[in-house]
Protein backbone atom coordinates (compact mmCIF):
# COMPACT_ATOMS: atom_id res chain seq x y z
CA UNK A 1 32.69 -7.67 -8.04
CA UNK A 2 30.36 -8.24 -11.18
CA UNK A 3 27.87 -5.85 -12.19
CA UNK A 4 24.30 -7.18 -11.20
CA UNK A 5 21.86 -8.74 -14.19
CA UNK A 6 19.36 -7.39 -15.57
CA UNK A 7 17.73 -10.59 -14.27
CA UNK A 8 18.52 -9.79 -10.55
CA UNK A 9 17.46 -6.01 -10.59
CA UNK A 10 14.43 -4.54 -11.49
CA UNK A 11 13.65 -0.92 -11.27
CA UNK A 12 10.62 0.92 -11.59
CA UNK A 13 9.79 4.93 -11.28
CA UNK A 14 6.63 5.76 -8.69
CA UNK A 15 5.61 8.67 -11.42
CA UNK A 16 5.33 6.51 -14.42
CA UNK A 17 4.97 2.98 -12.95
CA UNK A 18 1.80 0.83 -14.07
CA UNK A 19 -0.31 0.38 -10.90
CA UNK A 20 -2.55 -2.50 -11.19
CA UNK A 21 -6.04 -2.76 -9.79
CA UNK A 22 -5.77 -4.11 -5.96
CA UNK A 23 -9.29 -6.31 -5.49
CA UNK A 24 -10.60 -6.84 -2.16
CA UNK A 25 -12.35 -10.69 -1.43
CA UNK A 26 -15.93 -9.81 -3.28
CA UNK A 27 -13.92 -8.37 -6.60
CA UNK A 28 -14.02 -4.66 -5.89
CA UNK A 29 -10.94 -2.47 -7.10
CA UNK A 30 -10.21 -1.16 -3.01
CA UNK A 31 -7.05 1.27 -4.56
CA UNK A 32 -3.99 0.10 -6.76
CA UNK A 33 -0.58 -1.33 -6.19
CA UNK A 34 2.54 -0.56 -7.65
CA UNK A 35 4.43 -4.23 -6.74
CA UNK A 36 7.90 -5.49 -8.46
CA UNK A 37 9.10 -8.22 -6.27
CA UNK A 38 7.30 -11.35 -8.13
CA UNK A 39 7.93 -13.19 -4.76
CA UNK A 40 4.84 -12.32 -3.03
CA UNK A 41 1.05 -12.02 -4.47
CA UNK A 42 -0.38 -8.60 -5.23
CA UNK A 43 -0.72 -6.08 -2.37
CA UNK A 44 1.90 -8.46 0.19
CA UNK A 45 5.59 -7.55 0.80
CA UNK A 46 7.13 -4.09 0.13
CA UNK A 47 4.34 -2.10 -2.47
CA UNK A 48 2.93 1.24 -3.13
CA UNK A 49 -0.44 1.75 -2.43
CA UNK A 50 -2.24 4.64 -4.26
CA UNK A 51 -6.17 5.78 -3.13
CA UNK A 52 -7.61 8.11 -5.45
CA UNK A 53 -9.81 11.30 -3.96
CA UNK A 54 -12.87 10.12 -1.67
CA UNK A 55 -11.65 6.36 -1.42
CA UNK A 56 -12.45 4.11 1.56
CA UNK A 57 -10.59 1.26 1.51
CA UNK A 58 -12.69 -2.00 2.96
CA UNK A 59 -12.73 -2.87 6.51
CA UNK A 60 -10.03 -5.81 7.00
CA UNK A 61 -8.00 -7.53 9.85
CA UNK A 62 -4.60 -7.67 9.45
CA UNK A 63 -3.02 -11.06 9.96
CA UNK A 64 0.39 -9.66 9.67
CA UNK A 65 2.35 -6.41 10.87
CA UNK A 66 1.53 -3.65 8.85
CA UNK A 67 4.26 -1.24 7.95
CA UNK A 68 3.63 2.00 5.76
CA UNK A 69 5.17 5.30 5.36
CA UNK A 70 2.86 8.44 4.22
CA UNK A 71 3.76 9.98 0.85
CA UNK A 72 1.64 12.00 -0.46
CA UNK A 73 -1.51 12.93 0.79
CA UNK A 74 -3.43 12.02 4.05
CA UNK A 75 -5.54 8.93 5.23
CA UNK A 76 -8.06 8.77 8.02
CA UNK A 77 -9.02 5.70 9.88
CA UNK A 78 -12.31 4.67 11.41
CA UNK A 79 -11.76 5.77 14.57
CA UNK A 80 -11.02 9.23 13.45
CA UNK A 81 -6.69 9.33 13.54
CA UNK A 82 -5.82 10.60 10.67
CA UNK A 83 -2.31 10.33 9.11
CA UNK A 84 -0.02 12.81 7.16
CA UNK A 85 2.60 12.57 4.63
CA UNK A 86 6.06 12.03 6.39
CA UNK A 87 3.95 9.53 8.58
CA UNK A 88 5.70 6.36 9.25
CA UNK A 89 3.24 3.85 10.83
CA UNK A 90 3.05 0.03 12.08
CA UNK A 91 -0.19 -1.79 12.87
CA UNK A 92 0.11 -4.40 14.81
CA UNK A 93 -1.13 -8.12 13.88
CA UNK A 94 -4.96 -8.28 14.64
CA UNK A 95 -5.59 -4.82 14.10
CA UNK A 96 -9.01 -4.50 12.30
CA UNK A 97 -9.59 -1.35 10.61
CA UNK A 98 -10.68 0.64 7.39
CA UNK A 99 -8.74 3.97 6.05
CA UNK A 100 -10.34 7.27 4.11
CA UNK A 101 -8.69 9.54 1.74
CA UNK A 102 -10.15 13.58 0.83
CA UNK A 103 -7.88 14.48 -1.75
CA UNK A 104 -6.42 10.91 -2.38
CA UNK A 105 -2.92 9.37 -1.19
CA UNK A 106 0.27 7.67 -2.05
CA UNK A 107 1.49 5.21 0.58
CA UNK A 108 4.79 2.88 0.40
CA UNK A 109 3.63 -0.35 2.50
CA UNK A 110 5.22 -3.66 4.13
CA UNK A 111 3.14 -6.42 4.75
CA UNK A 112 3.89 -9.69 5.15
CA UNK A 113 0.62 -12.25 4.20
C-alpha cells in the first residue's frame, strides 16, 4: 500500500486551527468554523463550531439532519434544554431553533446543506 499524499490528507489541530468568521444571511459573524474538507461551503459537512461567552446564535430551520457532539462548554436552546459537553445530539430536518452559550462552547457538527 502507498503512503497517502499530502494532496489527499489534510490535518488540522482544534487548539491552534484558524477558525473563520461563520456569517448568518444579513452578514452577522453568528460564531466561527473550523472547516477542512473544501467539498462543502463554510459551516456544511463535518466542522467545528466555536461560540464565544454570551453568544446566541440566530434563529434558523434546518433543512438537513443536524448532527453535533458537545465539547467543551454548554449550549441552551430556546425552549430551555440545555446541552453539556459529552452531549451527542441529532436534530431532525425541519427543526427550527436558536442555541445560547454562558461561558462559551466548542461543538464538532455534521450537517449536510
Amino acid at each position: 500500500m502507498k503512503p497517502i499524499s499530502t494532496e489527499k490528507r489534510k490535518v488540522i489541530n482544534i487548539d491552534i486551527g484558524k477558525f473563520d468568521p461563520l456569517l448568518d444571511d444579513d452578514g452577522r459573524v453568528d460564531g466561527e468554523v473550523l472547516q477542512i474538507n473544501p467539498n462543502y461551503q463554510l459551516g456544511c459537512g463535518f466542522h467545528i463550531y466555536r461560540m464565544p461567552p454570551g453568544h446566541t446564535t440566530t434563529r434558523h430551520v434546518h433543512e438537513g439532519d443536524e448532527d453535533f457532539l458537545i465539547l467543551q462548554g454548554e449550549i441552551v436552546d430556546h425552549d430551555g434544554f440545555r446541552y453539556k459537553q459529552g452531549d451527542l445530539v441529532w436534530l431532525e430536518a425541519g427543526t427550527e431553533h436558536h442555541s445560547y452559550t454562558e461561558h462559551g462552547a466548542l461543538i464538532a457538527v455534521f450537517f449536510r446543506c
